[in-house]
N, C-alpha and C. Protein backbone atom coordinates (compact mmCIF):
# COMPACT_ATOMS: atom_id res chain seq x y z
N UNK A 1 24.21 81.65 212.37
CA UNK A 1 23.36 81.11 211.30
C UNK A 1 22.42 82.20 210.80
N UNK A 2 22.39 82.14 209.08
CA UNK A 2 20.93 83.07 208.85
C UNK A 2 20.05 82.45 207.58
N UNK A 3 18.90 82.57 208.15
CA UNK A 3 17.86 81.85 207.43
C UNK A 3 17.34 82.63 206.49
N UNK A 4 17.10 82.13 205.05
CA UNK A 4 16.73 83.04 204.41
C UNK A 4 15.31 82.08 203.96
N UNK A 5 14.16 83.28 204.12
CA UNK A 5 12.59 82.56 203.91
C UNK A 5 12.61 83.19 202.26
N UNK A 6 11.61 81.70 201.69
CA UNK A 6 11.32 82.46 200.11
C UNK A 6 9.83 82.14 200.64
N UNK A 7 8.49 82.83 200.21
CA UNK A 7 6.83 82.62 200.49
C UNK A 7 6.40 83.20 199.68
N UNK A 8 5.30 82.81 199.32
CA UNK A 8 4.60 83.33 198.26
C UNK A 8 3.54 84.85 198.49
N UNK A 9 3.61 85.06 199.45
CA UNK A 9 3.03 86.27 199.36
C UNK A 9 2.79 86.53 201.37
N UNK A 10 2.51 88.41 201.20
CA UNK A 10 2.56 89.30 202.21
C UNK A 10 2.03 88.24 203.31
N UNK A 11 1.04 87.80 203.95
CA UNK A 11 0.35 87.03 204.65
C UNK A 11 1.18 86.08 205.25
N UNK A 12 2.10 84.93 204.14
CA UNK A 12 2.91 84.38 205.00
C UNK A 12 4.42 85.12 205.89
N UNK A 13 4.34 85.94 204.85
CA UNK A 13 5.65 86.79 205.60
C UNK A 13 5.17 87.19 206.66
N UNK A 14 4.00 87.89 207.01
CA UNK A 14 3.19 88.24 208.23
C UNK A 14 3.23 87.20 209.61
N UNK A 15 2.94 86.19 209.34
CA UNK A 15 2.60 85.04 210.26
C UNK A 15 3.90 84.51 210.48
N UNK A 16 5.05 84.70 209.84
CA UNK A 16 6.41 84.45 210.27
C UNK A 16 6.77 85.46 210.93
N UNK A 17 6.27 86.60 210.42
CA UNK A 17 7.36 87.91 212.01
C UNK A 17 6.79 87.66 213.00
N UNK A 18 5.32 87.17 213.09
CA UNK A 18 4.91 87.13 214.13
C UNK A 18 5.56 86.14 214.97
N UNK A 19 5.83 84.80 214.55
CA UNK A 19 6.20 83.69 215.28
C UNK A 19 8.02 82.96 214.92
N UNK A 20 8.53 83.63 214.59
CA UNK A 20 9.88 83.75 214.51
C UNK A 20 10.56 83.64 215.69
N UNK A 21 10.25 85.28 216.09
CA UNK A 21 11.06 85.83 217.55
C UNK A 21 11.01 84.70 218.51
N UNK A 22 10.09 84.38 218.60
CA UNK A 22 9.74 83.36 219.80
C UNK A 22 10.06 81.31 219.58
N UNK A 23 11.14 81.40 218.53
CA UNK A 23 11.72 80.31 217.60
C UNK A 23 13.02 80.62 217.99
N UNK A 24 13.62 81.42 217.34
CA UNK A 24 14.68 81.37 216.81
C UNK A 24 15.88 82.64 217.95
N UNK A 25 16.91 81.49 218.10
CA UNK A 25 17.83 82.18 218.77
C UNK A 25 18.18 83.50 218.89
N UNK A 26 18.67 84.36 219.68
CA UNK A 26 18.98 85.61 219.41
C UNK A 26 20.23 85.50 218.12
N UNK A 27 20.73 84.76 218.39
CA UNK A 27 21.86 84.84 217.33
C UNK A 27 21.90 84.66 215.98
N UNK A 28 20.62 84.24 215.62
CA UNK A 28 19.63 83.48 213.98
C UNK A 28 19.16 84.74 213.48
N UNK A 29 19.77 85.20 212.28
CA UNK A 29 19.56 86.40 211.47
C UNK A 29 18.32 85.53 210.69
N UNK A 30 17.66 86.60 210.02
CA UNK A 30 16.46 85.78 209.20
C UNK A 30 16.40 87.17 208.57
N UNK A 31 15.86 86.58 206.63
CA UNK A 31 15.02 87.47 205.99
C UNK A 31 14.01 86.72 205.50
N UNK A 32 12.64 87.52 205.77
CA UNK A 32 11.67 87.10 204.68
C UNK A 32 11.03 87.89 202.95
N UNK A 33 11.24 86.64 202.23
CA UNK A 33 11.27 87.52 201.05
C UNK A 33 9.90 87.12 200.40
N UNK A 34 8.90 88.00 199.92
CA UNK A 34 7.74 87.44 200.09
C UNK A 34 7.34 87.74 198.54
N UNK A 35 6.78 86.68 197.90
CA UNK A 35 6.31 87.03 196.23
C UNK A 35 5.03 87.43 196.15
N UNK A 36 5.08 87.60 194.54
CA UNK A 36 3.24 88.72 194.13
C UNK A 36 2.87 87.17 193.83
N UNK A 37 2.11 85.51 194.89
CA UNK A 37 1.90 84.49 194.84
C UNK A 37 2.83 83.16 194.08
N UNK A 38 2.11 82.30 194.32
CA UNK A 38 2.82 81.34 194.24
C UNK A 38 3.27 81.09 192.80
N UNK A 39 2.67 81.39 191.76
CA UNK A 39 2.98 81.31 190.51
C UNK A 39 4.06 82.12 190.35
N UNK A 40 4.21 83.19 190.86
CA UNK A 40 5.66 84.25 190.61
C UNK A 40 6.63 83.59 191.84
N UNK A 41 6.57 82.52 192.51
CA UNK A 41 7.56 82.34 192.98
C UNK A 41 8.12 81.01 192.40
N UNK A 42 7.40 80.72 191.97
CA UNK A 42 7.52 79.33 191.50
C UNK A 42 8.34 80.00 189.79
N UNK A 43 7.94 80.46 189.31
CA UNK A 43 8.45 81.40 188.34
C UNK A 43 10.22 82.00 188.27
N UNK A 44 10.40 82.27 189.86
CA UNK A 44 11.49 83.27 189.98
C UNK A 44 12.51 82.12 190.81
N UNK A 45 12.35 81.14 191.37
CA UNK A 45 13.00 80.25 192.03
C UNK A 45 13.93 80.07 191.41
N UNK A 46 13.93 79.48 190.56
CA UNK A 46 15.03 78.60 189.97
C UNK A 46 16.21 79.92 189.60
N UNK A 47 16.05 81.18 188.90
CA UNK A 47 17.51 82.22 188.79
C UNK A 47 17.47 82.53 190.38
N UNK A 48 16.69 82.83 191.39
CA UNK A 48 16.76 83.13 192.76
C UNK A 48 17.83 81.80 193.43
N UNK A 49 17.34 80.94 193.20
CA UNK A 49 18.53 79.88 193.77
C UNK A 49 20.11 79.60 193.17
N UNK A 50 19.87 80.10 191.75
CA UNK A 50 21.20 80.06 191.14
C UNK A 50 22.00 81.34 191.42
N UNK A 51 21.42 82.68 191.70
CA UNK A 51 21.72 83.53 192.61
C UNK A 51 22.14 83.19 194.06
N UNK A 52 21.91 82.57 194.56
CA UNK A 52 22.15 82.02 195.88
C UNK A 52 23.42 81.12 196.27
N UNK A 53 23.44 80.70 194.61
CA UNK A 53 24.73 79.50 195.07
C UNK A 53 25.57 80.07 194.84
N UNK A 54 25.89 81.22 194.01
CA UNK A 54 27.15 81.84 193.60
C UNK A 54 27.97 82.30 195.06
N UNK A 55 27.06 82.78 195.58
CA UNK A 55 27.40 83.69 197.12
C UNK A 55 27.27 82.76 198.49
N UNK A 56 26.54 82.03 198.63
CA UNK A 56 25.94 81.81 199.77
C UNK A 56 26.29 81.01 200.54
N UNK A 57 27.12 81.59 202.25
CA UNK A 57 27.93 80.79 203.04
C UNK A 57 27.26 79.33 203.49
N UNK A 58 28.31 78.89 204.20
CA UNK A 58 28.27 77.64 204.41
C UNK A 58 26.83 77.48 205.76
N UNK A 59 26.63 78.49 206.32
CA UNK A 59 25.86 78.59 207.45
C UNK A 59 24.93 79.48 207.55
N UNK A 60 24.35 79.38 206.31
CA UNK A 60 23.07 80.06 205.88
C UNK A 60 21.91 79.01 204.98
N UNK A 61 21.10 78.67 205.66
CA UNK A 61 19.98 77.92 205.16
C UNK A 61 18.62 79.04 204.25
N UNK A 62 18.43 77.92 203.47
CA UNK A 62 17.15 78.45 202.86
C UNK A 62 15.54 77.86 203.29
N UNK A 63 14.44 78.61 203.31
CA UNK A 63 13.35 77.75 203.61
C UNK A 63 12.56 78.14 202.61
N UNK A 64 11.96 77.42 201.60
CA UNK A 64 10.88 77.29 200.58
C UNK A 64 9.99 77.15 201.04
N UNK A 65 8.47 78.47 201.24
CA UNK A 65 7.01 77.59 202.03
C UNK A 65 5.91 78.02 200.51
N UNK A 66 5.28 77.15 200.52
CA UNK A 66 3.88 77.67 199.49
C UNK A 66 3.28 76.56 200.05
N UNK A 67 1.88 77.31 199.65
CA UNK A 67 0.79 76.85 199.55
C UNK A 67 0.14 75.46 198.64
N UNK A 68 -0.38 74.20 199.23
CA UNK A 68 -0.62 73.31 197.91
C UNK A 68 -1.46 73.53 196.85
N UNK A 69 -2.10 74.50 197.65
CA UNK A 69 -3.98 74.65 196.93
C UNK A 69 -4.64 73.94 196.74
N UNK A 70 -4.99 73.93 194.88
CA UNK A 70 -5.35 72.13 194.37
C UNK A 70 -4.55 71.42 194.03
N UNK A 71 -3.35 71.48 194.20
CA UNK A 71 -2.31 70.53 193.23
C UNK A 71 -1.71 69.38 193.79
N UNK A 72 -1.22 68.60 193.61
CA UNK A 72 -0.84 67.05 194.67
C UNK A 72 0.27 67.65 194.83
N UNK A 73 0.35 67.05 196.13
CA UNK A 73 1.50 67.48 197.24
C UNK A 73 2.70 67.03 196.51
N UNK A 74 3.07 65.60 195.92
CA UNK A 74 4.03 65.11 195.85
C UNK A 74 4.69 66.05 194.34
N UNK A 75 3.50 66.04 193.65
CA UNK A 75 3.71 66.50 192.24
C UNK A 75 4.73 68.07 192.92
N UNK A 76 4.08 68.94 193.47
CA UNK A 76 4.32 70.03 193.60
C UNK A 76 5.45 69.74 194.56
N UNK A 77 5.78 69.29 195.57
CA UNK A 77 7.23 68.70 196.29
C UNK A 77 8.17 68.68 195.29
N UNK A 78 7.77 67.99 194.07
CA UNK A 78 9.09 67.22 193.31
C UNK A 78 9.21 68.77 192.49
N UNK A 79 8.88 69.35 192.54
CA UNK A 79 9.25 70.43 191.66
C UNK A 79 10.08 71.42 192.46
N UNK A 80 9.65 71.35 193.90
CA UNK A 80 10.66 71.79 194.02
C UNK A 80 11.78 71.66 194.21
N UNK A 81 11.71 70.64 194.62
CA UNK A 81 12.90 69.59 195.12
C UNK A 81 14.11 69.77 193.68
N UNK A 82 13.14 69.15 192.66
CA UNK A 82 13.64 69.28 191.39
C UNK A 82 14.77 70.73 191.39
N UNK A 83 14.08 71.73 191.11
CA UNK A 83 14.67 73.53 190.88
C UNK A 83 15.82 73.18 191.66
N UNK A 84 15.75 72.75 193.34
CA UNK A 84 17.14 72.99 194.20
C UNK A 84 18.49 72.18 193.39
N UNK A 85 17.85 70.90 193.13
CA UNK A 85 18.86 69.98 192.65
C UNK A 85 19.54 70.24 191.59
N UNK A 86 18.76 71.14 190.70
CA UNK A 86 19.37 71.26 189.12
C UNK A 86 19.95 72.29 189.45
N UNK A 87 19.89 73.49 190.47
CA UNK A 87 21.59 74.41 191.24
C UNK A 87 21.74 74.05 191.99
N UNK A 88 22.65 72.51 192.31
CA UNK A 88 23.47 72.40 193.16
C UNK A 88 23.41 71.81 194.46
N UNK A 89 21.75 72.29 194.88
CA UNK A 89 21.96 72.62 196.57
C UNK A 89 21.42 70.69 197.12
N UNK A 90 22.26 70.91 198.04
CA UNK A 90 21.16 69.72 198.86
C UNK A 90 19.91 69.80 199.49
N UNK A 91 18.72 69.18 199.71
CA UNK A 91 17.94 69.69 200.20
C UNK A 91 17.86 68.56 201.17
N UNK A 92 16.87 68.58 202.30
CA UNK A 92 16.90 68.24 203.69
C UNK A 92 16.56 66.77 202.86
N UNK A 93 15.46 66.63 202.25
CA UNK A 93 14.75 65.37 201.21
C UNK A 93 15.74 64.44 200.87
N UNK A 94 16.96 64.99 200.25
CA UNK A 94 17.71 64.70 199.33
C UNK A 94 19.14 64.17 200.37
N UNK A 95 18.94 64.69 201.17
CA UNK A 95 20.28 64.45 202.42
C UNK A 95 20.72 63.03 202.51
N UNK A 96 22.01 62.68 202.96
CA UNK A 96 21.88 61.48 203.02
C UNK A 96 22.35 61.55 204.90
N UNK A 97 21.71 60.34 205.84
CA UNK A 97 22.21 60.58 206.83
C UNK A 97 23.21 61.19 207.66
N UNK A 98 22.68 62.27 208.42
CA UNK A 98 23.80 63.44 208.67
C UNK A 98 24.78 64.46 207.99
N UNK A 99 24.66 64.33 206.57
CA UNK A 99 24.99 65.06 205.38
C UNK A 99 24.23 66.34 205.87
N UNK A 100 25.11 67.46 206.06
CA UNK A 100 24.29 68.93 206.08
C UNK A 100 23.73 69.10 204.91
N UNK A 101 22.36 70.04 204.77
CA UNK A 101 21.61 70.56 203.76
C UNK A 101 21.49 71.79 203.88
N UNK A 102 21.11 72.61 202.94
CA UNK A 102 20.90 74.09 203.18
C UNK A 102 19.77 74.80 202.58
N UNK A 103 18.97 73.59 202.08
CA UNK A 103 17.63 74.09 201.90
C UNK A 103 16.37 72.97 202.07
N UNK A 104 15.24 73.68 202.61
CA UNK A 104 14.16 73.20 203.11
C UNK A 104 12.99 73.12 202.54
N UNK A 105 11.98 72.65 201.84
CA UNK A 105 10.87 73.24 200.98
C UNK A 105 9.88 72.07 202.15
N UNK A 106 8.93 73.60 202.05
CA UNK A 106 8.20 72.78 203.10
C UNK A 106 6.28 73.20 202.47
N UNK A 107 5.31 72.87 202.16
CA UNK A 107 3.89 73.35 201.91
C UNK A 107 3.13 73.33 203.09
N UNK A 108 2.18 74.41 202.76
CA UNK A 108 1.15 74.28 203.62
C UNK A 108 0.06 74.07 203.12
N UNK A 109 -0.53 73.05 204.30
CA UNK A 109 -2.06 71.94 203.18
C UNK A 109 -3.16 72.72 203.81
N UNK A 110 -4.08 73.38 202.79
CA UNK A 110 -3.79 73.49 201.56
C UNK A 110 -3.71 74.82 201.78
N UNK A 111 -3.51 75.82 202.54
CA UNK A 111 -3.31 77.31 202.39
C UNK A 111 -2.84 77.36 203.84
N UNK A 112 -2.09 78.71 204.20
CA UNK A 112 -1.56 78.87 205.33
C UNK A 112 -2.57 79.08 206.26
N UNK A 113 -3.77 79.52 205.78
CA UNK A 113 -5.63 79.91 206.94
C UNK A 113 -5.54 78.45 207.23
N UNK A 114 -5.30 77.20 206.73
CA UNK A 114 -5.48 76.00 207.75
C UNK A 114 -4.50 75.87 208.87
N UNK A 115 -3.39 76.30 208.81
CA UNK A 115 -2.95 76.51 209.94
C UNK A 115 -3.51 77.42 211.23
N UNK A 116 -4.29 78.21 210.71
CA UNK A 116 -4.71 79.07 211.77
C UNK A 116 -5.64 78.48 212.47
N UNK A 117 -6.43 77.50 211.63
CA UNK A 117 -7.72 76.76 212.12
C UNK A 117 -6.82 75.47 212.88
N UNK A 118 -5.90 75.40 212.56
CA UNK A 118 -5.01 74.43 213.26
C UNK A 118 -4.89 74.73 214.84
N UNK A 119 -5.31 75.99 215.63
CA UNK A 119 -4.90 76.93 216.50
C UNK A 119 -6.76 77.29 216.89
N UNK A 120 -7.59 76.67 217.14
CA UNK A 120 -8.62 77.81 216.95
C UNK A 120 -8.47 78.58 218.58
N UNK A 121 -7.91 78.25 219.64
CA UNK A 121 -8.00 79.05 220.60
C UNK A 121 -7.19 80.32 220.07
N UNK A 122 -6.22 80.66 219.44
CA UNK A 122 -5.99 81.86 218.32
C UNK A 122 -6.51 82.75 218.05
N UNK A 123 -7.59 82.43 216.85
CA UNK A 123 -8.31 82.50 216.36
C UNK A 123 -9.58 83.25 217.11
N UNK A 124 -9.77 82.61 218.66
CA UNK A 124 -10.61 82.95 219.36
C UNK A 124 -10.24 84.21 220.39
N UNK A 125 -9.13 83.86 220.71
CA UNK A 125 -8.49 84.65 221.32
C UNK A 125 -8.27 86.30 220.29
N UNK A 126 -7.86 86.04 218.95
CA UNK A 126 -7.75 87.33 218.13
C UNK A 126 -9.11 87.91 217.82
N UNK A 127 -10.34 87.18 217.81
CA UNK A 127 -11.87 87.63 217.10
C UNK A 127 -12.29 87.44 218.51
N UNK A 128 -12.81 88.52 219.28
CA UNK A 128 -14.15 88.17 220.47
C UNK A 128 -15.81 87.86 219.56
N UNK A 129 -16.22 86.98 219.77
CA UNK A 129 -17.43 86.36 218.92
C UNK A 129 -17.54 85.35 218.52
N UNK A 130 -16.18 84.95 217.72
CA UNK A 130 -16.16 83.36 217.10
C UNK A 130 -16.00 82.35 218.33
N UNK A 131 -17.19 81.78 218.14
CA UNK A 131 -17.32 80.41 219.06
C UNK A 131 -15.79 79.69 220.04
N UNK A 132 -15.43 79.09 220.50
CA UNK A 132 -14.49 78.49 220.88
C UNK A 132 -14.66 76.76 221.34
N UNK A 133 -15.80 76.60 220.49
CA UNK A 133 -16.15 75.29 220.48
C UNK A 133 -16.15 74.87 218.51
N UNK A 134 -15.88 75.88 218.18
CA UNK A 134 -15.37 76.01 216.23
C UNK A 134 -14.88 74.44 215.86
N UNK A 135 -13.57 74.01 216.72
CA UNK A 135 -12.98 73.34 216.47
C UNK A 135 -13.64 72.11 216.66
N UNK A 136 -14.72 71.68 217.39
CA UNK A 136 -15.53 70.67 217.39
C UNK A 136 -16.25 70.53 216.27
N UNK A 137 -16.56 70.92 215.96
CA UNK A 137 -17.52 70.60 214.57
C UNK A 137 -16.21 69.87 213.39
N UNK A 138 -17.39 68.74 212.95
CA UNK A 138 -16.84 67.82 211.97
C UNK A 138 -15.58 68.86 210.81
N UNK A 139 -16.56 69.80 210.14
CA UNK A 139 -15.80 70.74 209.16
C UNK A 139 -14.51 71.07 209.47
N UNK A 140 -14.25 71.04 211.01
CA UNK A 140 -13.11 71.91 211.27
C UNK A 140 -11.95 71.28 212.17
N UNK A 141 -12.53 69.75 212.42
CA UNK A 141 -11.15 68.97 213.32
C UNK A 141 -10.05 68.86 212.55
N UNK A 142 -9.98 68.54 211.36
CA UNK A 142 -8.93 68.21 210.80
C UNK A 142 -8.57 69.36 209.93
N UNK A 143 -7.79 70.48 210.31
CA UNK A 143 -7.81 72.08 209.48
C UNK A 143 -6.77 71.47 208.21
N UNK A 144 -6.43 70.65 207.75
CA UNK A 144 -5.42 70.34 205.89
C UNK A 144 -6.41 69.52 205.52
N UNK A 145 -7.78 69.47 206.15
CA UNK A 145 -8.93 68.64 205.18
C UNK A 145 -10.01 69.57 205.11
N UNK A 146 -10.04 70.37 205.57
CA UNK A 146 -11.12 71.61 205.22
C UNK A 146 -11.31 71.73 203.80
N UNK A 147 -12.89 71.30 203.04
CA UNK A 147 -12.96 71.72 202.12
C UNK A 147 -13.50 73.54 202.01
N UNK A 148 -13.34 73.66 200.97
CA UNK A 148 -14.42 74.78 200.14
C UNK A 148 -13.01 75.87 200.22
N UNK A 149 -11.79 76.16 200.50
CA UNK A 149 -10.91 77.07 200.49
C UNK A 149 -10.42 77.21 201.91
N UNK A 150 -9.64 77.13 202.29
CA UNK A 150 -9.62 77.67 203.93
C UNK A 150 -9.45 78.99 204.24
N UNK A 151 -9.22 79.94 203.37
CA UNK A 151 -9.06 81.07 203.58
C UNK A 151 -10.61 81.99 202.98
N UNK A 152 -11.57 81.02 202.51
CA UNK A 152 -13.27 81.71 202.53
C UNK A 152 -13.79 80.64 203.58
N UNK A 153 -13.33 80.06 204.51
CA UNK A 153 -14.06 79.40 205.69
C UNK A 153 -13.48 80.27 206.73
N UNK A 154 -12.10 80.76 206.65
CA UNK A 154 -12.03 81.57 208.02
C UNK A 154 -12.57 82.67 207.44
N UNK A 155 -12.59 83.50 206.43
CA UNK A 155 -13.86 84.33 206.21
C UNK A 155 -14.54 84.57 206.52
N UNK A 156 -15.62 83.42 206.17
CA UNK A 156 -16.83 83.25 206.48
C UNK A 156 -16.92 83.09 208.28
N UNK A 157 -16.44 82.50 209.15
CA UNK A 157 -16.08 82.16 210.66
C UNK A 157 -16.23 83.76 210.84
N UNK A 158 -15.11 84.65 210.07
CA UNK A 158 -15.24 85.83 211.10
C UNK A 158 -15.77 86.70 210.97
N UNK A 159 -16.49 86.83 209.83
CA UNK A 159 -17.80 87.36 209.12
C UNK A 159 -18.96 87.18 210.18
N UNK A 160 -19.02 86.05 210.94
CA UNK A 160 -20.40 85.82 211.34
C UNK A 160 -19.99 85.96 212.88
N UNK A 161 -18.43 86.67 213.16
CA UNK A 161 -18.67 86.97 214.20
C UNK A 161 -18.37 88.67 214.80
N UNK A 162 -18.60 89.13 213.43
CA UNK A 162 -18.60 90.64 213.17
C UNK A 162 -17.32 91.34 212.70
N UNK A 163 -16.26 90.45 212.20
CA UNK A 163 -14.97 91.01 211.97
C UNK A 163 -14.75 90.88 210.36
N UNK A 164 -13.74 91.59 209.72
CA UNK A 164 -13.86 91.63 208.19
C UNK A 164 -14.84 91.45 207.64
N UNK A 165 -15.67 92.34 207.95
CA UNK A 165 -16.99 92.35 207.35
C UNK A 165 -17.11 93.18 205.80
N UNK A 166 -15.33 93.90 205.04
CA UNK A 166 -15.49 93.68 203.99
C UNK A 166 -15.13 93.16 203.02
N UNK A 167 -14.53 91.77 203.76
CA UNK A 167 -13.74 91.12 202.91
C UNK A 167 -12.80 90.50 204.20
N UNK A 168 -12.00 89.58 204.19
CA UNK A 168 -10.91 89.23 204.84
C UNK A 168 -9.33 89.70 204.36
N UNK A 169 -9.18 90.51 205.74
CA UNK A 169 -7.54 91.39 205.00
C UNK A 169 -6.47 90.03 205.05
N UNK A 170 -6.38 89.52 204.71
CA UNK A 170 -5.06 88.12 204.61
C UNK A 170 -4.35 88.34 205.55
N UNK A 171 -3.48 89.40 205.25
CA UNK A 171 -2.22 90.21 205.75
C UNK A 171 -2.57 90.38 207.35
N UNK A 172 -3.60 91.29 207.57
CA UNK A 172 -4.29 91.95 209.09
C UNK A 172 -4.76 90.38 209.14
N UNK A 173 -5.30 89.46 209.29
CA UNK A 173 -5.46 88.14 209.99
C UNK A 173 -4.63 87.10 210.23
N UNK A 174 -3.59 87.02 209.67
CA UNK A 174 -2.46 86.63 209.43
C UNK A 174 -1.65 87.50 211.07
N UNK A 175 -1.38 88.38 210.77
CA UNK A 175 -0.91 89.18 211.92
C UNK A 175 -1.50 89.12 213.62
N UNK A 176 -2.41 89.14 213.05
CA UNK A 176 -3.57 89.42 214.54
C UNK A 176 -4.21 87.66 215.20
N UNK A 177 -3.87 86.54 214.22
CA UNK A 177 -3.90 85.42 214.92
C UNK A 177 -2.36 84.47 215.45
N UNK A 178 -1.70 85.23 214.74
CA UNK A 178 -0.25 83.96 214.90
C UNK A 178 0.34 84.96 216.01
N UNK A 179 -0.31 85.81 216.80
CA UNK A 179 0.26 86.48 217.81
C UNK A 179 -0.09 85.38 218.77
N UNK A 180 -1.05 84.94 218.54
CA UNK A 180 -1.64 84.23 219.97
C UNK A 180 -1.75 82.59 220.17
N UNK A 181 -0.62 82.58 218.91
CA UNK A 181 -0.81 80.88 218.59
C UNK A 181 -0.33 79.98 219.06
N UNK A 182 -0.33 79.09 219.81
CA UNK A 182 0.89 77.85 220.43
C UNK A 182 1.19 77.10 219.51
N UNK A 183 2.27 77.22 219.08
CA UNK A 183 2.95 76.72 217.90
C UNK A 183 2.98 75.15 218.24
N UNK A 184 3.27 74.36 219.39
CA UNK A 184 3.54 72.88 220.07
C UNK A 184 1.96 72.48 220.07
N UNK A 185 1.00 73.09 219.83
CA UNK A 185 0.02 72.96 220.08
C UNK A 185 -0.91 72.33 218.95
N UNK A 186 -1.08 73.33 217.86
CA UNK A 186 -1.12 72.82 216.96
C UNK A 186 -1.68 72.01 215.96
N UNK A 187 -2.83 71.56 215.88
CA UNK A 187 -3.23 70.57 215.40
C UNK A 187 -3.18 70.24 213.85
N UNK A 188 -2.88 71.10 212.92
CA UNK A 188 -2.32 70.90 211.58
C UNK A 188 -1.21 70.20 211.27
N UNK A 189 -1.24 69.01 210.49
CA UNK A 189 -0.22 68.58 210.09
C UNK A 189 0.99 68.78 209.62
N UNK A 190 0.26 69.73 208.73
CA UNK A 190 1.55 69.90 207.91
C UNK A 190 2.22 71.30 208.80
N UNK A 191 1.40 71.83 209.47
CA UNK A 191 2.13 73.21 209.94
C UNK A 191 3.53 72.20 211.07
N UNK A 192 2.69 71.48 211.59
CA UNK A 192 3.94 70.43 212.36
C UNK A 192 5.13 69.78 211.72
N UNK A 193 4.82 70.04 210.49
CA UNK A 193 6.05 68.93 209.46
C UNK A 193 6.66 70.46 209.04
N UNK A 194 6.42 71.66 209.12
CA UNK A 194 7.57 72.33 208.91
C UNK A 194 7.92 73.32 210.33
N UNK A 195 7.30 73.02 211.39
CA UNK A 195 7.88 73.27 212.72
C UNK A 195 9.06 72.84 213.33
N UNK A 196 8.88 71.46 213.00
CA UNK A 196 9.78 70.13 213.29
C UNK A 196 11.25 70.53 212.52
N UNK A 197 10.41 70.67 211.05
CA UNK A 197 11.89 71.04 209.98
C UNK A 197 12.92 72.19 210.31
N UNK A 198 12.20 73.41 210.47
CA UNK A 198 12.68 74.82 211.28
C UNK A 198 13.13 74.08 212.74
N UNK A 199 12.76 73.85 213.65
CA UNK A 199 13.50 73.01 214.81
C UNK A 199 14.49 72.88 214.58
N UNK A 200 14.66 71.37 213.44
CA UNK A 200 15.85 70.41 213.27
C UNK A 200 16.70 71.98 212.28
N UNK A 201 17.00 72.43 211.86
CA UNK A 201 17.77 73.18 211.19
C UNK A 201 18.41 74.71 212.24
N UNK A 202 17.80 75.11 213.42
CA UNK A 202 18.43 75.44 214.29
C UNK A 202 19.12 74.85 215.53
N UNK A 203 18.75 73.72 215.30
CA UNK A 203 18.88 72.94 216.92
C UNK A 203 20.48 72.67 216.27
């Protein structure tokens, strides 16, 4: 089997090399192909998938991840859902019981930094300083309800505990927390609704 990742940018490709290896069979080829954000992927999808169907074996899956941001989940689901359907492909959504699929579109609510807060022993474990009681506070139990951005709250978190103090590198935090993350662990929703999905598509 080989999985081919589409993401909207360097950061998620980051947080997948990190936690791949420790997923996926020795025998599971994978590429990650990572866009200049979600608007250029959302942009390039639809000839990228019609590219895909011309060639693409029977035992090679696709995985679609972006970000929701502000936009409704379902609205932004159906679009993609939409792009797969109008080339061809089945998607896991669209399956009908036990019908193979070969592509996956999965979001993260509302940026991939809530997943990390999804993890704060991570988090704690990658920054010496940031609290490890983080995750208690009201703001931060539920990391896909974090207001104000989740990626200027882990900012701000590691700002005040002396790290990226000029700015938050995406990419370098991205890297340096999903090393240490228990994926079963977890407390983000949605990072669980495309754990589960990646699961069911190698198992």
């Amino acid at each position: 089997m080989h999985i081919e990742f589409l993401v909207e940018e360097f950061s998620t490709q980051e947080f997948l090399l990190q936690i791949l290896p420790t997923i996926l069979k020795t025998d599971i080829t994978y590429d990650i192909h990572a866009f200049r954000g979600k608007s250029d992927l959302l942009k390039k999808l639809p000839e990228r998938l019609k590219g895909y169907k011309n060639w693409i074996p029977d035992d090679y899956r696709i995985i679609v991840l972006v970000d929701k941001d502000d936009e409704d989940c379902q609205d932004l689901k159906s679009k993609l859902e939409g792009m797969a359907l109008d080339t061809g492909f089945i998607t896991k959504s669209t399956a009908q019981t036990h019908q193979p699929y070969q592509i996956l579109n999965r979001i993260a609510i509302e940026e991939l930094e809530a997943w990390f807060f999804g993890d704060i022993n991570a988090i704690v474990s990658a920054y010496p300083g940031v609290s490890p009681n983080l995750g208690q506070k009201e703001k931060y139990r539920d990391s896909d309800a974090i207001r104000g951005g989740t990626w200027e709250n882990l900012e701000k978190v590691l700002q005040r505990a002396g790290h990226h103090k000029g700015g938050l590198e995406k990419v370098r935090a991205a890297r340096e927390i999903s090393q240490h993350m228990n994926l079963q662990m977890n407390r983000s929703r949605s990072f669980q609704v495309f754990y589960a999905g990646l699961l069911e598509i190698i198992s």
